[in-house]
Protein backbone atom coordinates (compact mmCIF):
# COMPACT_ATOMS: atom_id res chain seq x y z
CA UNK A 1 5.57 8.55 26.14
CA UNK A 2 8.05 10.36 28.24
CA UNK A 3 7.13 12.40 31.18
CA UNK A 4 3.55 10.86 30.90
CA UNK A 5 3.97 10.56 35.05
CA UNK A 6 3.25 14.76 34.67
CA UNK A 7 -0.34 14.45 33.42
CA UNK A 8 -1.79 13.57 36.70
CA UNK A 9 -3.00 9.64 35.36
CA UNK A 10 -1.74 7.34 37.64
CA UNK A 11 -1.63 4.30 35.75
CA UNK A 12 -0.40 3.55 32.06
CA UNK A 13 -3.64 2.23 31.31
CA UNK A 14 -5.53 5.61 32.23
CA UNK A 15 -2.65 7.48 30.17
CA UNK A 16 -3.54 5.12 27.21
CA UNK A 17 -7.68 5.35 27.67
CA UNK A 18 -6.64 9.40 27.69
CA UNK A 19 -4.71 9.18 24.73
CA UNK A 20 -7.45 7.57 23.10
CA UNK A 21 -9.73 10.01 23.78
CA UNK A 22 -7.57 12.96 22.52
CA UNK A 23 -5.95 10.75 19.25
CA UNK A 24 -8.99 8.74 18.20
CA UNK A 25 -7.83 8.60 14.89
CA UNK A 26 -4.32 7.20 16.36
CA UNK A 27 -5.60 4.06 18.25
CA UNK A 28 -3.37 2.16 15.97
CA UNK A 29 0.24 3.32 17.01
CA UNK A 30 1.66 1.69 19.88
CA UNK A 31 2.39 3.65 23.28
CA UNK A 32 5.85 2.96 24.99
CA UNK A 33 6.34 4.38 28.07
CA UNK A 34 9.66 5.59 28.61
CA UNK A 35 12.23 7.02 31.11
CA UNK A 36 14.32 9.57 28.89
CA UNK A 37 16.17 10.41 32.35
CA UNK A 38 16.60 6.55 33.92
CA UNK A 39 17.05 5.59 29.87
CA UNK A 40 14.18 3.12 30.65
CA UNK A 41 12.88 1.37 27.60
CA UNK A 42 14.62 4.09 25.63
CA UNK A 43 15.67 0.90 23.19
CA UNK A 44 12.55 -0.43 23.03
CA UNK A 45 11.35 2.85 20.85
CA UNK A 46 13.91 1.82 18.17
CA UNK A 47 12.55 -2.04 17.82
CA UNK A 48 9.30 -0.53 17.74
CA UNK A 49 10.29 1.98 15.44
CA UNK A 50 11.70 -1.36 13.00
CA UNK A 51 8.67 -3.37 13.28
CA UNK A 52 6.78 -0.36 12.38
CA UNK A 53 8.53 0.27 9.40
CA UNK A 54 8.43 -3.66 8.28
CA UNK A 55 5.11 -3.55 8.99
CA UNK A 56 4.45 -0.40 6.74
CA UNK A 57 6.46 -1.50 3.86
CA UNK A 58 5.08 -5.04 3.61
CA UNK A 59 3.07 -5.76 0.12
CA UNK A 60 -0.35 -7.98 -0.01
CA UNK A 61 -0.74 -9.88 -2.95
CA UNK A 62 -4.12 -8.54 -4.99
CA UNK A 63 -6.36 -11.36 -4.55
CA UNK A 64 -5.58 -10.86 -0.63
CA UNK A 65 -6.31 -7.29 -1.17
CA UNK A 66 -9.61 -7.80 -3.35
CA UNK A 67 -10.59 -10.77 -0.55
CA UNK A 68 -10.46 -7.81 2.43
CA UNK A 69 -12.57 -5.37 0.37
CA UNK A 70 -15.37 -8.04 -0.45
CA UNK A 71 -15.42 -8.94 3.47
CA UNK A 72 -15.51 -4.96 4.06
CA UNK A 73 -18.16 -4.71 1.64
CA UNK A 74 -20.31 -7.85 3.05
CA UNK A 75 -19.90 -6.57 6.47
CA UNK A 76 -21.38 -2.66 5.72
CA UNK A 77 -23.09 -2.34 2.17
CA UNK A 78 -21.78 1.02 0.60
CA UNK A 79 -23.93 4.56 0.98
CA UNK A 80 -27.04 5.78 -1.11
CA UNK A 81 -26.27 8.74 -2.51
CA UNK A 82 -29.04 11.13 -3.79
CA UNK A 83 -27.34 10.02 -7.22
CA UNK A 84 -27.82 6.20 -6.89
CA UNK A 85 -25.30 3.50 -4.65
CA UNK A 86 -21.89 3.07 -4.30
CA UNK A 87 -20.23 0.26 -5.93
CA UNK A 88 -16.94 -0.93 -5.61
CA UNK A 89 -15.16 -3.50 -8.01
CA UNK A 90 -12.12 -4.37 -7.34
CA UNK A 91 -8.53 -2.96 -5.35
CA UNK A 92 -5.48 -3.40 -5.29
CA UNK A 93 -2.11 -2.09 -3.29
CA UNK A 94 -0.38 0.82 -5.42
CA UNK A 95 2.44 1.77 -2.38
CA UNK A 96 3.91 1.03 0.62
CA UNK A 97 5.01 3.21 3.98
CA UNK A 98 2.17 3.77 4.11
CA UNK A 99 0.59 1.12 2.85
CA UNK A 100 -1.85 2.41 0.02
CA UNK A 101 -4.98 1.19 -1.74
CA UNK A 102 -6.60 2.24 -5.02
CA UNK A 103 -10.15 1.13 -4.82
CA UNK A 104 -12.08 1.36 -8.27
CA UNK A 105 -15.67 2.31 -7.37
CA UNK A 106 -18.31 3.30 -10.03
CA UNK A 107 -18.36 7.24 -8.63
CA UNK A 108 -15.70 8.44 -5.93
CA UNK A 109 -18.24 10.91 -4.74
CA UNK A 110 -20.87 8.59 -3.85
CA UNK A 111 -18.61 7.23 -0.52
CA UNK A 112 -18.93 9.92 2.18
CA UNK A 113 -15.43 10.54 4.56
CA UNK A 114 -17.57 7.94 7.26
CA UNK A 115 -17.34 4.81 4.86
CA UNK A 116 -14.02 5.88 3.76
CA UNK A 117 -13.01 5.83 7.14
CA UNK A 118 -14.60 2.23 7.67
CA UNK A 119 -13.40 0.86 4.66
CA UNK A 120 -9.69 1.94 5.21
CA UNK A 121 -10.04 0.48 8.72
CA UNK A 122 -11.93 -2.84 7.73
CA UNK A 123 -9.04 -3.83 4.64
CA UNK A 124 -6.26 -2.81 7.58
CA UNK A 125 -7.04 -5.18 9.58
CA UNK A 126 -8.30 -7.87 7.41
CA UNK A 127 -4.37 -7.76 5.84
CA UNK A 128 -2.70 -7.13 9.20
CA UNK A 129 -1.96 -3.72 9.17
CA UNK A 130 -2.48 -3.37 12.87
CA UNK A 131 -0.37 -0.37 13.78
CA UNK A 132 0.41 1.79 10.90
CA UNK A 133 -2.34 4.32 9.01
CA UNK A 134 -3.70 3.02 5.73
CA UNK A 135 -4.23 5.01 3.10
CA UNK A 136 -7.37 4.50 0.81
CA UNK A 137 -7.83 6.13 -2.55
CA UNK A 138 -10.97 5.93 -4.67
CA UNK A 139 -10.68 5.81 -8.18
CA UNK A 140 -13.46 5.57 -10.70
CA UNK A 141 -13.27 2.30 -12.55
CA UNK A 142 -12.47 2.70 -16.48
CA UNK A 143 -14.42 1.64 -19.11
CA UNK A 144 -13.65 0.36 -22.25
CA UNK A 145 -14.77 3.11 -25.00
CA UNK A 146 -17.38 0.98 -26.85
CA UNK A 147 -19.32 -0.48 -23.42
CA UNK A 148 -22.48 0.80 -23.01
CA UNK A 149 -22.78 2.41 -19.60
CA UNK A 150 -25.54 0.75 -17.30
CA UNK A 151 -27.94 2.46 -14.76
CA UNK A 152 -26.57 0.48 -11.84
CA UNK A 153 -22.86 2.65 -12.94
């Protein structure tokens, strides 16, 4: 944040609980306040900016992953759907900066944009991804061609 003196806060904590307010879906990045002029903490955006991108490329191993979605799912069961529950299986990391999740679920459609949300945040920070977006795909699980298909699927 540069110039952040202009917005009529007068505290960094105020500029942050502002920020917060107007970003909500941003609480994760860091805020560094900076002096572009003085060339205050100017240097500080560039380690930052490294631990950022460590952070974002860094790979969890499956079982790690597949341990943060059962806690997730423990914590908040999955939606009803007018078409049954959502189930979940099993996860696993497919890419990095940003890091990102398949999740095999029994019917994408049956996990509103709310649990999504939740989910995406709950596996973050259950595998330390504290201050870069996660990104969470939902991927019907496959079946094998000659298993019979339940009613719980």
């Amino acid at each position: 944040m540069n110039k952040w003196d202009l917005s009529g806060e007068t505290s960094t904590d105020g500029y942050v609980k502002f920020l917060d307010s107007r970003l909500a879906r941003m609480r994760f990045a860091p805020v560094i306040f900076i002096s572009a002029k003085d060339g205050e903490r100017v240097w500080d955006v560039a380690r930052v900016a490294g631990e950022l991108w460590r952070e974002a490329s860094r790979t969890c191993s499956t079982a790690d992953v597949n341990r943060a979605l059962r806690e997730a799912l423990e914590r908040r069961s999955p939606p009803v759907s007018r078409h049954g529950p959502g189930k979940a299986y099993y996860a696993t990391q497919v890419g990095t900066a940003p890091p990102r999740f398949a999740v095999f679920v029994n019917s994408p459609g049956r996990f509103d944009q709310t649990y999504r949300r939740y989910l995406a945040g709950a596996m973050a920070d259950s595998l330390g991804f504290e201050e870069v977006p996660v990104k969470l795909m939902l991927r019907p699980r496959e079946r094998s061609p000659n298993k019979k298909r339940s009613k719980a699927d």
